[in-house]
N, C-alpha and C. Protein backbone atom coordinates (compact mmCIF):
# COMPACT_ATOMS: atom_id res chain seq x y z
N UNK A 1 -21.02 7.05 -25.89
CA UNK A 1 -19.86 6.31 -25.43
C UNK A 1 -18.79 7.29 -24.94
N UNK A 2 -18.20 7.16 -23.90
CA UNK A 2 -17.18 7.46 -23.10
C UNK A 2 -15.87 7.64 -23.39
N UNK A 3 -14.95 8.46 -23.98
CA UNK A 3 -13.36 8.74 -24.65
C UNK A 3 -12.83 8.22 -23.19
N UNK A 4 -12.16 7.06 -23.72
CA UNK A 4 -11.24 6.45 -22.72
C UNK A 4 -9.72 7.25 -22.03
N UNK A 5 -9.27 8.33 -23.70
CA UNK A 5 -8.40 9.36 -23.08
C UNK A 5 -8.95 10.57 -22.32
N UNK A 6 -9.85 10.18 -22.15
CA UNK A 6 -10.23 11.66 -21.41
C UNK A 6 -10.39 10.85 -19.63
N UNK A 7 -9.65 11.81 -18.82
CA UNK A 7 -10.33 11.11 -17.52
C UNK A 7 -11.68 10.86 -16.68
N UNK A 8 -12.63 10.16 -16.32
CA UNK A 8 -13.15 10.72 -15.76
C UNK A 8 -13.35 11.26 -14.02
N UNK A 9 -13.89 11.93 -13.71
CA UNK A 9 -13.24 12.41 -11.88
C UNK A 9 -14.59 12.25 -11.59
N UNK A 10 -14.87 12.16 -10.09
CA UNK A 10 -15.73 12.79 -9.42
C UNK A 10 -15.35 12.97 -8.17
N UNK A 11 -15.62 13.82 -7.33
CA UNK A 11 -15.57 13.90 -5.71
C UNK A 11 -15.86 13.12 -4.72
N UNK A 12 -14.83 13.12 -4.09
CA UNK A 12 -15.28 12.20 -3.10
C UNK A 12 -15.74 13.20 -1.85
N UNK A 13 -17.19 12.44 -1.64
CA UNK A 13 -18.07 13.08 -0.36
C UNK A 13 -18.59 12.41 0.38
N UNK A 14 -18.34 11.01 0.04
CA UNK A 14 -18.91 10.28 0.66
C UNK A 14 -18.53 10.03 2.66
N UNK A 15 -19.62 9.76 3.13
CA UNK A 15 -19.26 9.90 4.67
C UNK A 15 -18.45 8.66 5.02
N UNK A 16 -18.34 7.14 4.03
CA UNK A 16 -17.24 6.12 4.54
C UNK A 16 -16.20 6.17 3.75
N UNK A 17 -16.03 7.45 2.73
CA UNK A 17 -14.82 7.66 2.38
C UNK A 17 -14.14 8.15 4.11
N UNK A 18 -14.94 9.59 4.42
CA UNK A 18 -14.16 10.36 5.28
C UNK A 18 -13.86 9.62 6.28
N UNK A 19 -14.50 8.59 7.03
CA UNK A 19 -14.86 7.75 8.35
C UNK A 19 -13.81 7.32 7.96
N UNK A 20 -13.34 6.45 6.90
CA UNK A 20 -11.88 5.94 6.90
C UNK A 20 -10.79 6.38 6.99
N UNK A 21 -10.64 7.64 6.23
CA UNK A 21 -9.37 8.28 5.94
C UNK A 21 -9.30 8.65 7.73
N UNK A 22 -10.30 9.34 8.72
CA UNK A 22 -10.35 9.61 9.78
C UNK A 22 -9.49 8.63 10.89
N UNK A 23 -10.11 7.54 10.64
CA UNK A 23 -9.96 6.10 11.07
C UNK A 23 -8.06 5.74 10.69
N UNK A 24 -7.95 6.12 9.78
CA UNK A 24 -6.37 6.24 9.17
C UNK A 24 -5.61 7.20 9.79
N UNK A 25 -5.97 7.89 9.56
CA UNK A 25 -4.98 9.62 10.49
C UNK A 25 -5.12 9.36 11.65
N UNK A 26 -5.69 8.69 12.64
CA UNK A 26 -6.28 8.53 13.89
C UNK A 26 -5.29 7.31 14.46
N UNK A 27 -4.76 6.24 13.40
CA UNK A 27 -3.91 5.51 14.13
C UNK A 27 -2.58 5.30 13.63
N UNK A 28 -2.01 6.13 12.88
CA UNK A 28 -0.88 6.34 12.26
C UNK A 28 -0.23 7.74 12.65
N UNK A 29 1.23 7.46 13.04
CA UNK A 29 1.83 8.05 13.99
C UNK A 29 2.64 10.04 12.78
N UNK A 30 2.26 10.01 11.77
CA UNK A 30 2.41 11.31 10.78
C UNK A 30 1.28 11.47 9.90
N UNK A 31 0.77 12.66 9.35
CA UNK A 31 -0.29 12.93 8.87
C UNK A 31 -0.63 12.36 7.76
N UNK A 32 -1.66 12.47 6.99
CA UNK A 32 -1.33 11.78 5.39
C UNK A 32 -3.12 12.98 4.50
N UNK A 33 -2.48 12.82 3.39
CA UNK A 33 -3.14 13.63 2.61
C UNK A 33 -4.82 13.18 2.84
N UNK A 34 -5.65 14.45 2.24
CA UNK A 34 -6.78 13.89 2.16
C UNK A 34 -7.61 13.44 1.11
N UNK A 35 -8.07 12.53 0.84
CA UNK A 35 -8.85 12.13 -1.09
C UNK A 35 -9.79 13.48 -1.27
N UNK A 36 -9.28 14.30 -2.00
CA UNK A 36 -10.66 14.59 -2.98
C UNK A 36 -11.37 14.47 -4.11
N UNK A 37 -10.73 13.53 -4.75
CA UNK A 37 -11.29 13.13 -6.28
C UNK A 37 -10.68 12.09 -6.31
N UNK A 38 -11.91 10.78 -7.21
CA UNK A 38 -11.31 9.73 -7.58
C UNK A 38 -12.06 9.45 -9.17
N UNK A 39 -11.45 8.64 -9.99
CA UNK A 39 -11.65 8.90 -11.22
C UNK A 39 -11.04 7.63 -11.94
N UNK A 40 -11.54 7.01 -13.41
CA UNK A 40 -10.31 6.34 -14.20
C UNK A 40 -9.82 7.06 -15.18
N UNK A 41 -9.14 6.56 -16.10
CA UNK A 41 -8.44 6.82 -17.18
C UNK A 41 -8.38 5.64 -17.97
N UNK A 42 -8.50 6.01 -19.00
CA UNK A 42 -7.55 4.69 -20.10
C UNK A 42 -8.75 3.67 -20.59
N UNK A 43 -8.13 2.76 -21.03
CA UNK A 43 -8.96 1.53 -21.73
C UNK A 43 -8.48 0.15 -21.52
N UNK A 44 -8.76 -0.63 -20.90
CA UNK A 44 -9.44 -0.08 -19.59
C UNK A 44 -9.46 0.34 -18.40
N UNK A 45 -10.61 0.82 -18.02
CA UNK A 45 -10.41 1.98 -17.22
C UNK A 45 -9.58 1.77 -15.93
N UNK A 46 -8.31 2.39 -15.66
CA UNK A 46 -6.99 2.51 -14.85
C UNK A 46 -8.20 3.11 -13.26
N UNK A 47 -8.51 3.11 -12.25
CA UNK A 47 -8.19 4.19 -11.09
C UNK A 47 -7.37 4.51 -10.79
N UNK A 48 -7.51 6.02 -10.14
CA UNK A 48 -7.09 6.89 -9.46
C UNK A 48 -7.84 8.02 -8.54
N UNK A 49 -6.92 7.96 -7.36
CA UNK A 49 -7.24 9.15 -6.56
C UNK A 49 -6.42 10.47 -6.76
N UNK A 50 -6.92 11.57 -6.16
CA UNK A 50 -6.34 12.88 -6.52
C UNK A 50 -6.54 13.72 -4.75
N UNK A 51 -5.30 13.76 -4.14
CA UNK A 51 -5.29 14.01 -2.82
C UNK A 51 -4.52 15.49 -3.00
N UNK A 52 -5.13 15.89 -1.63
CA UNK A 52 -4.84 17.75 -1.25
C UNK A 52 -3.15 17.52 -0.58
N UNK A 53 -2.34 18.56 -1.22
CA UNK A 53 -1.13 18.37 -0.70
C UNK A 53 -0.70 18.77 1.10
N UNK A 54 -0.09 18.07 1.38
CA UNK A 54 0.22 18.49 3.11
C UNK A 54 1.16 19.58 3.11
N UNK A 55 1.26 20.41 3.79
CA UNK A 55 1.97 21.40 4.00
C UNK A 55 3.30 21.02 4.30
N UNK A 56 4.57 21.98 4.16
CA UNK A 56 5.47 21.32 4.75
C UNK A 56 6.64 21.57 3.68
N UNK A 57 7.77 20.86 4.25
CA UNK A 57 9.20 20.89 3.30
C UNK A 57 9.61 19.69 3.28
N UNK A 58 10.06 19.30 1.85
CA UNK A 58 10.24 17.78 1.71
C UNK A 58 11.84 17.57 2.46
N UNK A 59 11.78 17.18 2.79
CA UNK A 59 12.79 15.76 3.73
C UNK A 59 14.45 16.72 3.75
N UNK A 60 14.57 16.68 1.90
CA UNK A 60 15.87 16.79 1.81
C UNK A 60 16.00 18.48 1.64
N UNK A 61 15.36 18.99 1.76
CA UNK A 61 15.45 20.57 1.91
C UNK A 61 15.34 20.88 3.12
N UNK A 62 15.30 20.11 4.69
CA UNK A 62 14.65 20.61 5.65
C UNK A 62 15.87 20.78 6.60
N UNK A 63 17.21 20.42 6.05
CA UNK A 63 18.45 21.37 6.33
C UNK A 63 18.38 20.31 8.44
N UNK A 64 17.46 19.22 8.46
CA UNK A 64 16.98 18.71 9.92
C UNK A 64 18.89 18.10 10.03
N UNK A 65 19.40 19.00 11.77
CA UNK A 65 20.27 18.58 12.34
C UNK A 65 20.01 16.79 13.04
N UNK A 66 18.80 16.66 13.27
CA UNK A 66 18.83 15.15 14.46
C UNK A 66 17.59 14.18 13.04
N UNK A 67 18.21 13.98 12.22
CA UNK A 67 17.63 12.67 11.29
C UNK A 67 17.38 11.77 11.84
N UNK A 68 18.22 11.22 13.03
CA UNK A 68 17.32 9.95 13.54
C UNK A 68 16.22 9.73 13.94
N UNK A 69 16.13 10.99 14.75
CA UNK A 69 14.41 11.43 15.67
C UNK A 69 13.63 10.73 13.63
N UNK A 70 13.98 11.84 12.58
CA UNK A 70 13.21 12.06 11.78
C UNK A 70 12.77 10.33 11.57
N UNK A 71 13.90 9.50 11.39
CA UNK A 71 14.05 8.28 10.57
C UNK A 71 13.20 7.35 11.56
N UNK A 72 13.40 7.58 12.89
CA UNK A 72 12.50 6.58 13.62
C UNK A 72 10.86 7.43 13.17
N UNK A 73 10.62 8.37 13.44
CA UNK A 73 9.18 8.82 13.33
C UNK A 73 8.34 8.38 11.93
N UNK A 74 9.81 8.61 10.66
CA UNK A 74 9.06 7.83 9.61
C UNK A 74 9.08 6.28 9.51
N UNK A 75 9.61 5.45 10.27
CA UNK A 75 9.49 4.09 10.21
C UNK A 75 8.28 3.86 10.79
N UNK A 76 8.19 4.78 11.81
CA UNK A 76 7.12 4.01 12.93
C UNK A 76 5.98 4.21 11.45
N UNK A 77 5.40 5.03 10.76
CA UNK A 77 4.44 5.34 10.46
C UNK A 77 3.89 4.10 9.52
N UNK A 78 4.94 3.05 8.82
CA UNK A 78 4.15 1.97 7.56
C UNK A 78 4.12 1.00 9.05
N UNK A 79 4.37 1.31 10.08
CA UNK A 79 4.47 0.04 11.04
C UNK A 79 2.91 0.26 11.88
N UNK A 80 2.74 1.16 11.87
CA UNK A 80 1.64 1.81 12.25
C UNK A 80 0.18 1.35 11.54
N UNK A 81 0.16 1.72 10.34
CA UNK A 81 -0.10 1.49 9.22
C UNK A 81 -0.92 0.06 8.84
N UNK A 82 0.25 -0.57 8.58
CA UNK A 82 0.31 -2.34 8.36
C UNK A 82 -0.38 -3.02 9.70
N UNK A 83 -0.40 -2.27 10.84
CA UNK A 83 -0.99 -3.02 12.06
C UNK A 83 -2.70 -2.68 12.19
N UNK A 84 -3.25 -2.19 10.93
CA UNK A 84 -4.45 -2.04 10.83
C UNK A 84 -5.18 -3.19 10.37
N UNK A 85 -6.05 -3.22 10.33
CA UNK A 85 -7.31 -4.67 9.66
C UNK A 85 -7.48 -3.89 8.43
N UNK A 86 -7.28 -4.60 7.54
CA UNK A 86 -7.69 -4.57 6.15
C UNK A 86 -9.07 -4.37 6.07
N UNK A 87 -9.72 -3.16 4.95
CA UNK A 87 -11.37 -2.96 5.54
C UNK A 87 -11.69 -4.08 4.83
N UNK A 88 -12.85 -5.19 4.80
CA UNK A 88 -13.66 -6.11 4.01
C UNK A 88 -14.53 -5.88 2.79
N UNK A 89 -14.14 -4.32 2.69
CA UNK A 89 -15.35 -3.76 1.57
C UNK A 89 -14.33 -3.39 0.55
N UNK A 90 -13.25 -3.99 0.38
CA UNK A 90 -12.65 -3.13 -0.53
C UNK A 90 -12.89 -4.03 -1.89
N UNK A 91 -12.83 -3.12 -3.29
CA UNK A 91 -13.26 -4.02 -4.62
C UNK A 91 -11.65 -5.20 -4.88
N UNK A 92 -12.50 -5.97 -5.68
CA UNK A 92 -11.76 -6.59 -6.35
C UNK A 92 -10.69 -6.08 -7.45
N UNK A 93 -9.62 -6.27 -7.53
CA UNK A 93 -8.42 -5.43 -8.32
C UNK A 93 -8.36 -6.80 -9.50
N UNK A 94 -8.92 -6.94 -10.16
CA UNK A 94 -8.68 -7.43 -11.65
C UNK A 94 -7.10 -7.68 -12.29
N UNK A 95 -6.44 -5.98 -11.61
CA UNK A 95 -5.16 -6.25 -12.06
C UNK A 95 -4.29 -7.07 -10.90
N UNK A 96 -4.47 -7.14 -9.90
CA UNK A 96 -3.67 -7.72 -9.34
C UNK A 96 -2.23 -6.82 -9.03
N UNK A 97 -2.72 -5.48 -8.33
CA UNK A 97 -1.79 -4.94 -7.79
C UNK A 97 -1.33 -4.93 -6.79
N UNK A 98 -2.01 -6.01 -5.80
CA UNK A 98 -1.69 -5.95 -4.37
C UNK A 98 -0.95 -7.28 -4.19
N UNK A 99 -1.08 -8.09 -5.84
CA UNK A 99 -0.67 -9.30 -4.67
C UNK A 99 1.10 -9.39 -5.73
N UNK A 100 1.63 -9.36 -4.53
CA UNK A 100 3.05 -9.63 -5.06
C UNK A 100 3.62 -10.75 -5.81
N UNK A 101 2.60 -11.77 -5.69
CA UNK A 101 3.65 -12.67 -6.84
C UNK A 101 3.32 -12.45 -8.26
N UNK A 102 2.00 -11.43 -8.43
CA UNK A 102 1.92 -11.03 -9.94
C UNK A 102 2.81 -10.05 -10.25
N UNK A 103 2.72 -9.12 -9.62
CA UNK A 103 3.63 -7.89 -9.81
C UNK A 103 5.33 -8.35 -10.05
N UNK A 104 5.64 -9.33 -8.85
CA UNK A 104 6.88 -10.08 -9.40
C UNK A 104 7.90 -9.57 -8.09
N UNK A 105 7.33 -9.34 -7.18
CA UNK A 105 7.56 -8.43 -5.92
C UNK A 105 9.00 -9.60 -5.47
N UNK A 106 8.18 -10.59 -4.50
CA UNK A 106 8.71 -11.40 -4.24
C UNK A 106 8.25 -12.82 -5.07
N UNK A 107 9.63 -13.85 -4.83
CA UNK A 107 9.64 -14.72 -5.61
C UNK A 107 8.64 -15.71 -3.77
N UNK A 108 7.93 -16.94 -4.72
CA UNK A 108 7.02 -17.51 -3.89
C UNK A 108 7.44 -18.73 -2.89
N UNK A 109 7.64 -18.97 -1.95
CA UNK A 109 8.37 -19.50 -0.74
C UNK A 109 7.50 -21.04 -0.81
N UNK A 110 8.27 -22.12 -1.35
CA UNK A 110 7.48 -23.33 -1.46
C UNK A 110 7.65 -24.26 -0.21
């Protein structure tokens, strides 16, 4: 049996991991990390991914004179993003993290 505090990982190598993330960087307008390990934790078992950091200087250290350029380039990117097709293969979430009226996101429009 399996220690639920211990994590477990494995690598991701798979070729429709990469085809996606590809497929992702390919129509979104700023870069985004790449998966190399995915794994759970806990009891029961939580996922998680474990992504390679992007190079770079975060936001508020980058001393940037023209923020707007910055602020439009990061808007465009969840707009970018959100205008994708949801893939059809993705698992079922048990917890119900995606859908907002569990989480308590938004209240439900009758």
């Amino acid at each position: 049996m399996t220690n639920p505090a211990i994590p477990t990982i494995r690598a991701l190598s798979s070729n429709a991991c990469a085809a996606r993330h590809r497929g992702i960087a390919a129509s979104v307008t700023l870069p985004i990390p790449v998966p190399l390990h995915q794994g759970t934790f806990g009891d029961p078992p939580w996922p998680f991914l474990g992504f390679r950091f992007l190079p770079g200087t975060e936001l508020v250290h980058a001393g940037l004179e023209d923020r707007t350029r910055v602020a439009r380039d990061i808007g465009r990117f969840p707009a970018a993003l959100h205008a994708m097709p949801a893939p059809g293969d993705l698992p079922v979430d048990p917890f119900g993290r995606a859908d907002i009226a569990i989480r308590g996101g938004c209240p439900s429009v009758a």
